[in-house]
N, C-alpha and C. Protein backbone atom coordinates (compact mmCIF):
# COMPACT_ATOMS: atom_id res chain seq x y z
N UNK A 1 38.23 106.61 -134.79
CA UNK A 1 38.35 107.91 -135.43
C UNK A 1 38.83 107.70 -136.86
N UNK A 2 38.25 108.31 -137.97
CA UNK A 2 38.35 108.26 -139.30
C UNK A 2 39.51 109.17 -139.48
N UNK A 3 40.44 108.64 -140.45
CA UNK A 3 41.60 109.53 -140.54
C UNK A 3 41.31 110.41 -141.91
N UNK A 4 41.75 111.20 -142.22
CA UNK A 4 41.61 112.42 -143.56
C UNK A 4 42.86 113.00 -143.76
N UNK A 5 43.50 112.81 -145.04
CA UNK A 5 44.52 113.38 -145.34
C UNK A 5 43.97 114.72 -146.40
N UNK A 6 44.41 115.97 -146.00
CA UNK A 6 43.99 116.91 -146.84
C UNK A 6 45.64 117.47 -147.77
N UNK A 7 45.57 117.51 -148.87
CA UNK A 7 46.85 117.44 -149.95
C UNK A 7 46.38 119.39 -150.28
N UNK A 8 46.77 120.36 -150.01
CA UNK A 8 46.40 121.46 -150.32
C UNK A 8 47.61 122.58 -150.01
N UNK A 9 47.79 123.20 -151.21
CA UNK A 9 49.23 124.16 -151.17
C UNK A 9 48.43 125.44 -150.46
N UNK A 10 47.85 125.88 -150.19
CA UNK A 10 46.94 127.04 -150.00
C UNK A 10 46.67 127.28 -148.35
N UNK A 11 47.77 128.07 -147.91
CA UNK A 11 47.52 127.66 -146.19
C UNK A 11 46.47 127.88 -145.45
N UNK A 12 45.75 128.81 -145.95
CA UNK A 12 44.43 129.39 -145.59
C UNK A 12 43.55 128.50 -145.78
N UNK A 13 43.13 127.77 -146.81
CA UNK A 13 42.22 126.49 -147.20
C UNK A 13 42.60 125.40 -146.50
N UNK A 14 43.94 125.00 -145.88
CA UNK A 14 44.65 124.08 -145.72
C UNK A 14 43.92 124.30 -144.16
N UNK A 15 44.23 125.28 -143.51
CA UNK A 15 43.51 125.65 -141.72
C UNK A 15 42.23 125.24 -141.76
N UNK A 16 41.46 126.10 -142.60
CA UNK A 16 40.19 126.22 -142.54
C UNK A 16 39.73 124.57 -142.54
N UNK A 17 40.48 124.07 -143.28
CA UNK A 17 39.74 122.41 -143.49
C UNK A 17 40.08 121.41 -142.00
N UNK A 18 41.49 122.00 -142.07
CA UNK A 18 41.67 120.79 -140.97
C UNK A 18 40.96 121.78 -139.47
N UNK A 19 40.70 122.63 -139.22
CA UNK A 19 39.73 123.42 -138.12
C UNK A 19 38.25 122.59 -138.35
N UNK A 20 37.41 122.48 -139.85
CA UNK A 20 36.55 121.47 -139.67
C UNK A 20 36.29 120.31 -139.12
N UNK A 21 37.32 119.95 -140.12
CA UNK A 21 37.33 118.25 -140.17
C UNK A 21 37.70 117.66 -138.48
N UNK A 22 38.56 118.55 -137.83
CA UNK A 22 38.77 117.72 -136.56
C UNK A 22 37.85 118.07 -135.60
N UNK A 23 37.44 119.29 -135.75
CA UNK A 23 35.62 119.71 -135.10
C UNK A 23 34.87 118.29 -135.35
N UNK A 24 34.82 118.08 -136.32
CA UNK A 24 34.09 116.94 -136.65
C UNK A 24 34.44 115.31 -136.43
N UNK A 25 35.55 115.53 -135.64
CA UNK A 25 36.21 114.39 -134.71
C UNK A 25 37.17 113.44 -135.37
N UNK A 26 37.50 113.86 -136.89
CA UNK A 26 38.67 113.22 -137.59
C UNK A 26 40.04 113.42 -137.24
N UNK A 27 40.56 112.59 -137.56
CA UNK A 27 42.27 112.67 -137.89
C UNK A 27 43.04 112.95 -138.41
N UNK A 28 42.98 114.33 -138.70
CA UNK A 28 43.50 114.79 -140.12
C UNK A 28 44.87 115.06 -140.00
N UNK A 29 45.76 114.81 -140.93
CA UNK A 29 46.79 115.15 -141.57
C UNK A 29 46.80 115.66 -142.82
N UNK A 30 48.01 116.65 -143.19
CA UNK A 30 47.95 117.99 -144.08
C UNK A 30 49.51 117.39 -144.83
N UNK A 31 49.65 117.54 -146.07
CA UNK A 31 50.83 117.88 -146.67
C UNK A 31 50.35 118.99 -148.03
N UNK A 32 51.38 119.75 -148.41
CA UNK A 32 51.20 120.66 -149.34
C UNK A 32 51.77 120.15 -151.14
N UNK A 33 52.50 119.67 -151.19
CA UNK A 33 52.58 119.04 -152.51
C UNK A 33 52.34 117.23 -153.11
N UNK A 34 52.52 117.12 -154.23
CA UNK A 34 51.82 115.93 -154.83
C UNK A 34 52.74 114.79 -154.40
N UNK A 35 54.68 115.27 -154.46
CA UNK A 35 55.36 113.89 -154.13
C UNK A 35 54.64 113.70 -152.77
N UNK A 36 54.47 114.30 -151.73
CA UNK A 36 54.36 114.64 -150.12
C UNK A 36 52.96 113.71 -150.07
N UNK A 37 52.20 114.01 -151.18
CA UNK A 37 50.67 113.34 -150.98
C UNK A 37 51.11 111.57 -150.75
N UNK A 38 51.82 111.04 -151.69
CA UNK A 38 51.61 109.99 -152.23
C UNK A 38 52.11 109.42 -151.17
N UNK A 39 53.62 109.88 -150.21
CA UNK A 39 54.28 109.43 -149.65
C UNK A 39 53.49 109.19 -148.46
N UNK A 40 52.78 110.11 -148.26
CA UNK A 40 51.73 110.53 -146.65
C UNK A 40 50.65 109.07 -146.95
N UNK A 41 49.76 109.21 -147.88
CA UNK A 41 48.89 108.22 -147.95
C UNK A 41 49.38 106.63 -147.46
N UNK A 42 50.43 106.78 -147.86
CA UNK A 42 51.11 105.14 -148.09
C UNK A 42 51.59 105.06 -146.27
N UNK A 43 51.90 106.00 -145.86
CA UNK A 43 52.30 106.40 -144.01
C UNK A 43 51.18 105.95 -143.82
N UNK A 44 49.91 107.11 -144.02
CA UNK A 44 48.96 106.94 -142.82
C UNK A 44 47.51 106.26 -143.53
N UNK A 45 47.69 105.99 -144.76
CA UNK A 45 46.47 104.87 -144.77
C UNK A 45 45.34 106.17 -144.46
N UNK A 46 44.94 106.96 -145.39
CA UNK A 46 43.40 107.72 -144.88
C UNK A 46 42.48 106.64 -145.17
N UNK A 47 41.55 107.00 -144.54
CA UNK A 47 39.79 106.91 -145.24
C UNK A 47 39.38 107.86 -146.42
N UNK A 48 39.95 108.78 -146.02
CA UNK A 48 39.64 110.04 -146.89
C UNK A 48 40.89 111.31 -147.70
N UNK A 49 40.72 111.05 -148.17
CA UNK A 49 41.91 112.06 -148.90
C UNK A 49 41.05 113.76 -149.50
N UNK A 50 41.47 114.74 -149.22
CA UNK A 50 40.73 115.89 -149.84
C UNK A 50 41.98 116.87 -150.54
N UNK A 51 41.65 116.25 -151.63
CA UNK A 51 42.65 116.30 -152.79
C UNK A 51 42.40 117.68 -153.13
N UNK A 52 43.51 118.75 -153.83
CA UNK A 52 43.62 120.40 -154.34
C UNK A 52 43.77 119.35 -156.00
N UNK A 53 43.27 120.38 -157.00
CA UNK A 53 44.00 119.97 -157.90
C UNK A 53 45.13 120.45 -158.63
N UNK A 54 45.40 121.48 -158.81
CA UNK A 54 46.71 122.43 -159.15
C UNK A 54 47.34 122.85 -157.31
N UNK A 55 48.51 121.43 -157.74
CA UNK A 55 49.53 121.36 -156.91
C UNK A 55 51.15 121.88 -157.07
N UNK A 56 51.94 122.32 -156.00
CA UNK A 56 53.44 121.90 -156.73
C UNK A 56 53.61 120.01 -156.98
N UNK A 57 54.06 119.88 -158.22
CA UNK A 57 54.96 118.62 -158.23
C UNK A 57 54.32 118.06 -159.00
N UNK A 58 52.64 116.92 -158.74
CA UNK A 58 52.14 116.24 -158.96
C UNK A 58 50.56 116.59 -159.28
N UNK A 59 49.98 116.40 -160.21
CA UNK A 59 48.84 117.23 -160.50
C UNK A 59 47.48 116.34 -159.32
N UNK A 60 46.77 116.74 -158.73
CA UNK A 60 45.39 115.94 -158.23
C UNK A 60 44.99 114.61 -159.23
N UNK A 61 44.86 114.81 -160.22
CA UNK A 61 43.81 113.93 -160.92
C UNK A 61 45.25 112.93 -161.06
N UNK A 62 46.39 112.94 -160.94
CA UNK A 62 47.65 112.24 -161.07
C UNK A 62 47.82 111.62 -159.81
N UNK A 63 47.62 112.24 -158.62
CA UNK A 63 47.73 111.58 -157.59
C UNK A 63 46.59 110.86 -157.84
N UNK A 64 45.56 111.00 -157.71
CA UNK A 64 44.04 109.88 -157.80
C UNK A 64 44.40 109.06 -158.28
N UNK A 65 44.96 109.09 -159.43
CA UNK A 65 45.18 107.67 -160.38
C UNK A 65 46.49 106.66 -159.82
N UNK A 66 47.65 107.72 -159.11
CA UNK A 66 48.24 106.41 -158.63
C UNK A 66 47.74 106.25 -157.66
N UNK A 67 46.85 106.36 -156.67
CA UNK A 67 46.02 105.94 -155.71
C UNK A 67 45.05 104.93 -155.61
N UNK A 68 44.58 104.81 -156.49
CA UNK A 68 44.03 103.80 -157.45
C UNK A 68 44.55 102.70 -157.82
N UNK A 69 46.26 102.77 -157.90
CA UNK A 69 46.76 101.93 -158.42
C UNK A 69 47.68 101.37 -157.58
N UNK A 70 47.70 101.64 -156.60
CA UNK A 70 48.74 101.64 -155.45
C UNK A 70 47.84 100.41 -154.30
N UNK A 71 48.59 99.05 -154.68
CA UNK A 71 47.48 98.07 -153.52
C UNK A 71 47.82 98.65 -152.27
N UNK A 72 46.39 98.47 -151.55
CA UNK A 72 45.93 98.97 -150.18
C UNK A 72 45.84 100.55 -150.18
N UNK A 73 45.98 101.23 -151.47
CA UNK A 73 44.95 102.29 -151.26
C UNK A 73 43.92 102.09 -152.20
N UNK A 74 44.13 101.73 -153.51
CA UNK A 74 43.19 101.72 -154.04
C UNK A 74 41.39 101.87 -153.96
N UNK A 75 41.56 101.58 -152.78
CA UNK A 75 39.81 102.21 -152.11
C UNK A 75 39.16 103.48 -151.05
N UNK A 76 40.80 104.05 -151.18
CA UNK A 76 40.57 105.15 -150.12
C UNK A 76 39.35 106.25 -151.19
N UNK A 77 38.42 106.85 -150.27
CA UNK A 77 37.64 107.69 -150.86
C UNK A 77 38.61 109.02 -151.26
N UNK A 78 38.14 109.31 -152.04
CA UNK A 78 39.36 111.03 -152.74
C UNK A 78 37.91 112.01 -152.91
N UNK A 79 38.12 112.88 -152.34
CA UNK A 79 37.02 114.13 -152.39
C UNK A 79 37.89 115.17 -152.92
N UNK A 80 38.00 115.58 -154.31
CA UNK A 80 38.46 116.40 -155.27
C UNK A 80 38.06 118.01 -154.75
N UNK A 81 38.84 119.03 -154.31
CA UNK A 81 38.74 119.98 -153.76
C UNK A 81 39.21 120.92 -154.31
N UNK A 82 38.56 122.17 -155.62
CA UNK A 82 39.11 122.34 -157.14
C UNK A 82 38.71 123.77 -157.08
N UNK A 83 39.39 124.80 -157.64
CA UNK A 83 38.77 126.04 -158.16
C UNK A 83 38.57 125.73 -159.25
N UNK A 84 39.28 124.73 -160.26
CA UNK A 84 38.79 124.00 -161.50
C UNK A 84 37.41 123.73 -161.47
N UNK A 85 36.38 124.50 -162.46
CA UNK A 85 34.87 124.63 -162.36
C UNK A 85 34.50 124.06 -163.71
N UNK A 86 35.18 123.98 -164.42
CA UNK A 86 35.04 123.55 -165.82
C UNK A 86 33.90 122.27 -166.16
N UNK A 87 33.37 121.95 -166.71
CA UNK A 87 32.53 120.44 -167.39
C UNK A 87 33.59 119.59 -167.68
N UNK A 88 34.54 119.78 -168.48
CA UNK A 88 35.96 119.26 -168.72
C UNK A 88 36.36 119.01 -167.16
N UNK A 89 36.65 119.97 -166.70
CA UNK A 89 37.51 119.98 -165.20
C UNK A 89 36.82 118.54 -164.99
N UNK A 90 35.44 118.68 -164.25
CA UNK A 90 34.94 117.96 -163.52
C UNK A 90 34.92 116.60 -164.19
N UNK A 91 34.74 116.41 -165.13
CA UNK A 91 34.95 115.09 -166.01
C UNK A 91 36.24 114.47 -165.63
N UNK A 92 37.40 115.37 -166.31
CA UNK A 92 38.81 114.40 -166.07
C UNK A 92 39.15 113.96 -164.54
N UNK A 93 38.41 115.25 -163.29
CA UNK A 93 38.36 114.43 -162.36
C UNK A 93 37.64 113.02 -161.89
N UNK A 94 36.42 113.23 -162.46
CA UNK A 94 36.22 111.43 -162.57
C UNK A 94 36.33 110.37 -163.23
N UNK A 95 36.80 110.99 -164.03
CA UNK A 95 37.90 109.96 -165.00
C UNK A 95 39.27 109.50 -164.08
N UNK A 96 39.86 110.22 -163.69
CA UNK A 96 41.17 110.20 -162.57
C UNK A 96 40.45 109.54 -161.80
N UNK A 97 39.18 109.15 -161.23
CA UNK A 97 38.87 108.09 -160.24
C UNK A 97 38.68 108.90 -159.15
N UNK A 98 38.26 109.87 -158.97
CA UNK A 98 37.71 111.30 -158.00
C UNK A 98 36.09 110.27 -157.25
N UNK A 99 35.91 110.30 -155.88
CA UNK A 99 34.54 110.03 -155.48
C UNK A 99 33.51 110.86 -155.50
N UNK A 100 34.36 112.04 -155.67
CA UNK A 100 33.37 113.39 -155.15
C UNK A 100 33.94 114.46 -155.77
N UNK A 101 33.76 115.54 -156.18
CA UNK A 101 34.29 117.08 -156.59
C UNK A 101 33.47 118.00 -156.00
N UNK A 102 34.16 118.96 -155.38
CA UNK A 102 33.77 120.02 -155.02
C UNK A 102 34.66 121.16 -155.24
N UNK A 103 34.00 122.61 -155.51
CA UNK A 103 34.58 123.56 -156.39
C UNK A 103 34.73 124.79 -155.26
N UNK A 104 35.91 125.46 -154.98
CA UNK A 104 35.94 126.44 -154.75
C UNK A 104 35.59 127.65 -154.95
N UNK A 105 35.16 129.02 -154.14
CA UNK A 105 35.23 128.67 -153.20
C UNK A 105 34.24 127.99 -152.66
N UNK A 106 34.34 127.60 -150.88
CA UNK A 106 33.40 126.09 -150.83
C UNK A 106 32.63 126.09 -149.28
N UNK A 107 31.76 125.61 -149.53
CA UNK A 107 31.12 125.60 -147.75
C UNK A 107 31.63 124.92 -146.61
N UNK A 108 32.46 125.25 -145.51
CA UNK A 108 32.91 124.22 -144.81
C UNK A 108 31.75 123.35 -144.12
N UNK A 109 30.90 123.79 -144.23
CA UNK A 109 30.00 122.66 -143.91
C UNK A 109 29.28 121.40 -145.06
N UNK A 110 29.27 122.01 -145.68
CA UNK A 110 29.22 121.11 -147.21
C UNK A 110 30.37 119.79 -147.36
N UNK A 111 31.62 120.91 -146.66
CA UNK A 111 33.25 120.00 -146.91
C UNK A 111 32.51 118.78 -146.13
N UNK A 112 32.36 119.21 -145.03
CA UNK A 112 32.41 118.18 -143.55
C UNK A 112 30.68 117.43 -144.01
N UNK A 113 29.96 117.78 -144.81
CA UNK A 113 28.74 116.56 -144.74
C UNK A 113 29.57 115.40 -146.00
N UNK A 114 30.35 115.98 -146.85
CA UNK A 114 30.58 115.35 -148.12
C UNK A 114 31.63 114.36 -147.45
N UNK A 115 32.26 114.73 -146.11
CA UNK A 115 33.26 113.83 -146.20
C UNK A 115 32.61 112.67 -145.28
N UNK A 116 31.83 112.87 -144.17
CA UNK A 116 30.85 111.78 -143.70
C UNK A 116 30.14 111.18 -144.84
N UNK A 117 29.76 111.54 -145.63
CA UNK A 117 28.86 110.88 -146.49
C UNK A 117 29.67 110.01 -147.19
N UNK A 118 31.03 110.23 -147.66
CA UNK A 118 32.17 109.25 -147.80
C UNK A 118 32.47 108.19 -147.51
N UNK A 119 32.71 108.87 -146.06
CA UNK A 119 32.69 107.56 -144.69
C UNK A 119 31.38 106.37 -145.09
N UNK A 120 30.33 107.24 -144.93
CA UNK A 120 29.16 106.60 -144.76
C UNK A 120 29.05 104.89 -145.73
N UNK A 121 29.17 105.79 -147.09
CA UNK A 121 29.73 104.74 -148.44
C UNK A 121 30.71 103.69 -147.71
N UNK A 122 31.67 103.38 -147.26
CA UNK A 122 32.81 102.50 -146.98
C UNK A 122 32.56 102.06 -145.68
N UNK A 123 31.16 102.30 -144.87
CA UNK A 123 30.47 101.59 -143.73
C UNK A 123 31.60 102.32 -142.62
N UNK A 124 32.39 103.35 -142.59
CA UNK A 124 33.43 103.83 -141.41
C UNK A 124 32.35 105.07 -140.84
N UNK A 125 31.31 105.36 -139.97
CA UNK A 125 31.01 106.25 -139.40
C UNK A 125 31.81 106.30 -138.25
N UNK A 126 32.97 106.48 -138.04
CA UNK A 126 33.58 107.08 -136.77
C UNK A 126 33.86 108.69 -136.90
């Protein structure tokens, strides 16, 4: 089973995702701010992270980058999960080292193909 950490202050977005994602037979774990992200990742080791970007604490594209920089995560996939719609927006998220962006509001089925297709990339189809 593929684990997914979803980082999202928004409790309603925060349900709705992890109601997908474990439909879809993942392992998800939830924290709501940026210190909480960094600390969780380094716990549970995702495959997948589905990053908010306007957080309390720690901005998204800030967590990405120490994620990145942090040995033994540095390769976790990050699927950027943004009402940030901007050309800018979407840029500095892949600049921050983002695999994927997707813009609110959002298809939960879209969520759940983008995050297999993730998987898919890093050879983990569980």
């Amino acid at each position: 089973m593929s684990s997914v950490l979803i980082v999202e202050d928004d409790l309603d977005i925060q349900e709705l995702t992890i109601f997908r994602l474990q439909a879809a037979g993942h392992d998800v774990h939830t924290v709501n701010d940026g210190a909480q992200a960094l600390a969780a990742a380094q716990r549970v080791h995702p495959d997948v992270v589905v990053l908010d970007w306007m957080l309390p604490g720690v901005s998204g594209p800030e967590i990405c980058r120490t994620l990145r920089a942090t040995p033994g995560l540095e390769e976790v996939q990050v699927l950027m999960l943004t009402a940030k719609s901007g050309e800018a927006d979407v840029e500095e998220g892949f600049t921050a080292g983002v695999d994927d962006y997707m813009i609110k509001p959002f298809s939960p089925r879209e969520l759940t193909a983008r995050v297999q297709h993730l998987l898919a990339r890093t050879g983990d189809h569980r």
